[in-house]
C-alpha atoms as a PDB file:
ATOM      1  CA  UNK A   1     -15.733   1.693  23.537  1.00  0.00           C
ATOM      2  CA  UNK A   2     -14.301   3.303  19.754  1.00  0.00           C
ATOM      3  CA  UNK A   3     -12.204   0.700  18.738  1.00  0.00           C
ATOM      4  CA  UNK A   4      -8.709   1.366  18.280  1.00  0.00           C
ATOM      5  CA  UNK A   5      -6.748   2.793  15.437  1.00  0.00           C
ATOM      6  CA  UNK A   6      -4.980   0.565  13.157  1.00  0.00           C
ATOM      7  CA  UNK A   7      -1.404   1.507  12.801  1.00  0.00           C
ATOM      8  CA  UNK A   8       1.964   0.330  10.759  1.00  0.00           C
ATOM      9  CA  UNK A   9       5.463   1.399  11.486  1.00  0.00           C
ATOM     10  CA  UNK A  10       8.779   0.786  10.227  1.00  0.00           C
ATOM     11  CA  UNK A  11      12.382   1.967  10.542  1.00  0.00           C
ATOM     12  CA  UNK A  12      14.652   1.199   7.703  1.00  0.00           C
ATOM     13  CA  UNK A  13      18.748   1.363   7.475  1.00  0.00           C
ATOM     14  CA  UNK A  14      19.142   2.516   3.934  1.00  0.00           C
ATOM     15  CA  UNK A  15      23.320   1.784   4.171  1.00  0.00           C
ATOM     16  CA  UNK A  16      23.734  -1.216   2.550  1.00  0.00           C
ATOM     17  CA  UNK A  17      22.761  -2.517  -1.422  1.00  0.00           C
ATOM     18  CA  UNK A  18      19.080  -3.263  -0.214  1.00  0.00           C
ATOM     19  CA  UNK A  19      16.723  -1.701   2.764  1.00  0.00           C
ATOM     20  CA  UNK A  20      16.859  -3.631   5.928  1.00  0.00           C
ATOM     21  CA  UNK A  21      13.918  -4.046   8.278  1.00  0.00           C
ATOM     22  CA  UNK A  22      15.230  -2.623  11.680  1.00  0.00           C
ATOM     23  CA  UNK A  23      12.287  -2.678  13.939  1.00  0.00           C
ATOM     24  CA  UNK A  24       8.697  -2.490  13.238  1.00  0.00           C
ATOM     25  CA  UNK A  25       5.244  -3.429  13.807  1.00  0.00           C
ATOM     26  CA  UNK A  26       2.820  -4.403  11.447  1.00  0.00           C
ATOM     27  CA  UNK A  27       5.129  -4.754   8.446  1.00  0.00           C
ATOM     28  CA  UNK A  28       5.071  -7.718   6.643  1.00  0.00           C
ATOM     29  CA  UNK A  29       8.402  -6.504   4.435  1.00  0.00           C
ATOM     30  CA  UNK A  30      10.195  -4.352   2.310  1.00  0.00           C
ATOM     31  CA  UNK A  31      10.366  -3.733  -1.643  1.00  0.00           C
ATOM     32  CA  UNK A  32      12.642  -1.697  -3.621  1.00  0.00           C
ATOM     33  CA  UNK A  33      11.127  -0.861  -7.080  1.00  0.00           C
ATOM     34  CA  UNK A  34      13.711   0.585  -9.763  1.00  0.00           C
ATOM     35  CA  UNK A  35      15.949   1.725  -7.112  1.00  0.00           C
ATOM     36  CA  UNK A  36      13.609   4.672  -6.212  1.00  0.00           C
ATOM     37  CA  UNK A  37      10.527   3.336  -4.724  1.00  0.00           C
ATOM     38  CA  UNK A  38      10.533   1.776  -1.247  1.00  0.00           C
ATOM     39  CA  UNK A  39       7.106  -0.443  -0.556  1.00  0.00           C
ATOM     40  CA  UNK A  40       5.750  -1.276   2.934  1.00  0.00           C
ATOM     41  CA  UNK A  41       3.606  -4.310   2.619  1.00  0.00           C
ATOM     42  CA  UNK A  42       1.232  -4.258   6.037  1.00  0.00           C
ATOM     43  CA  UNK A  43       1.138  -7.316   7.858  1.00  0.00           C
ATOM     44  CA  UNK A  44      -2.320  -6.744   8.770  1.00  0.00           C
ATOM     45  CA  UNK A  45      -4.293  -4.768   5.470  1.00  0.00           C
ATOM     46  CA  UNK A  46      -5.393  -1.368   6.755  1.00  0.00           C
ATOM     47  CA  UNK A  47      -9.857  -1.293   6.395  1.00  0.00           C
ATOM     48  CA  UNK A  48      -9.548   0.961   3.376  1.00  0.00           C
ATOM     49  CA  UNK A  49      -7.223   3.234   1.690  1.00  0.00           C
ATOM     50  CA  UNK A  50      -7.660   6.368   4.395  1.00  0.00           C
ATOM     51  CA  UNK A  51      -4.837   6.211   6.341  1.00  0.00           C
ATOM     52  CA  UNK A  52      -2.155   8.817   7.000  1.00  0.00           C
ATOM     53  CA  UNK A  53       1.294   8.684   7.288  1.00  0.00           C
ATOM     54  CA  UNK A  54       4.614  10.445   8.268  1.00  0.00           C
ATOM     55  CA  UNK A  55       8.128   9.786   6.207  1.00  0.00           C
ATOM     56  CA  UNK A  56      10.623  10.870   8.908  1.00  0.00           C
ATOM     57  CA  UNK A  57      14.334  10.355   7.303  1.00  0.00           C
ATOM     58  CA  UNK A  58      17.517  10.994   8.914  1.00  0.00           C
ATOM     59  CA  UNK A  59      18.837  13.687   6.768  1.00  0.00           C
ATOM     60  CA  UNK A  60      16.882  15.989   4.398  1.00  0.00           C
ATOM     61  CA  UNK A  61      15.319  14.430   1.358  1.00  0.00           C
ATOM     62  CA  UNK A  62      12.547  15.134  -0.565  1.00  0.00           C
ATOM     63  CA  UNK A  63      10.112  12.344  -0.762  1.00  0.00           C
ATOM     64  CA  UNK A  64       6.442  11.442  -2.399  1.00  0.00           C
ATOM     65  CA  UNK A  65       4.053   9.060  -1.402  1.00  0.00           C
ATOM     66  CA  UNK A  66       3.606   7.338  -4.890  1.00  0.00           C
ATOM     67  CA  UNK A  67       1.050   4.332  -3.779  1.00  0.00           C
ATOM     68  CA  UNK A  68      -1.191   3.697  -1.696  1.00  0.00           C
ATOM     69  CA  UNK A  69      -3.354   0.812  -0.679  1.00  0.00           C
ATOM     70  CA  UNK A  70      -4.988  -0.995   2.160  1.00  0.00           C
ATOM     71  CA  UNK A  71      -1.850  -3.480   1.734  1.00  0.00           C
ATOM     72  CA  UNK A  72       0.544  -1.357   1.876  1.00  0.00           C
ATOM     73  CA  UNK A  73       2.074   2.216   0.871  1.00  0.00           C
ATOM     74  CA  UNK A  74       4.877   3.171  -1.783  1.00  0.00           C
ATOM     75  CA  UNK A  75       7.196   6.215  -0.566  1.00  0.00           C
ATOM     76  CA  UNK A  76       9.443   7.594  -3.007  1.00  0.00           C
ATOM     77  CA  UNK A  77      13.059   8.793  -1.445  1.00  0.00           C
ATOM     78  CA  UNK A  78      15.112  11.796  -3.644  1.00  0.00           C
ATOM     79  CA  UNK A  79      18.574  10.030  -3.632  1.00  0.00           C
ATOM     80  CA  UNK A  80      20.988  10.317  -2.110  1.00  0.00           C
ATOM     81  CA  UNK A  81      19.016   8.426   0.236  1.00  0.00           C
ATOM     82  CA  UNK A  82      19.672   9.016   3.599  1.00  0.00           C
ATOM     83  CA  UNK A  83      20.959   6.498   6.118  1.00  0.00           C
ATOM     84  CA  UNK A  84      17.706   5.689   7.964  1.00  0.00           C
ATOM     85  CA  UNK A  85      14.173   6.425   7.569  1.00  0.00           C
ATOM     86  CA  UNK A  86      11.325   5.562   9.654  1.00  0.00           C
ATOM     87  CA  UNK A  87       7.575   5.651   8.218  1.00  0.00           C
ATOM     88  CA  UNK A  88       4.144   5.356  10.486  1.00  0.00           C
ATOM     89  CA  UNK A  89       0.774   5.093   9.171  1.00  0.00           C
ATOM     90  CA  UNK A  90      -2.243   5.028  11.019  1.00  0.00           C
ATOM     91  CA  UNK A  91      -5.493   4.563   9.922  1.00  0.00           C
ATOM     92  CA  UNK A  92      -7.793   7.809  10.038  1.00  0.00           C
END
């Protein structure tokens, strides 16, 4: 049997001062880095650094994927920021 694909997902409110965690699965947490740079630290490290992933925000914004590791991934939002975003990564 292939074994299964590792995956990480998060949804983030992007309201208040800093990003709050409002559901995911493996996520360990949350950084901001100079008020641009949101990082996703994986709960569970991905095998290496081949994974995909899809920045889904609530409103229109321009956004780079500026890191990435098998800890985690750093996604770069165009402010305004919107309210929410949600990122999943899978491994490929």
């Amino acid at each position: 049997m292939p074994k299964k694909a590792q995956k990480a997902m998060v949804v983030l409110d992007l309201t208040g001062g800093l990003p709050r965690i409002e559901t995911s699965k493996n996520v360990h947490s949350i950084t901001e880095v100079d008020s641009t740079i949101l990082v996703v630290h994986f709960a569970v490290p991905f095998r290496d650094e081949l994974y995909r992933c899809d920045v889904i925000p609530s409103e229109p914004v321009r956004f780079d994927i500026k890191a990435r590791s098998k800890d985690g991934i750093g996604v770069k939002l165009a402010t305004p920021w919107p309210r929410r975003v949600k990122i999943v990564c899978e491994q490929i």
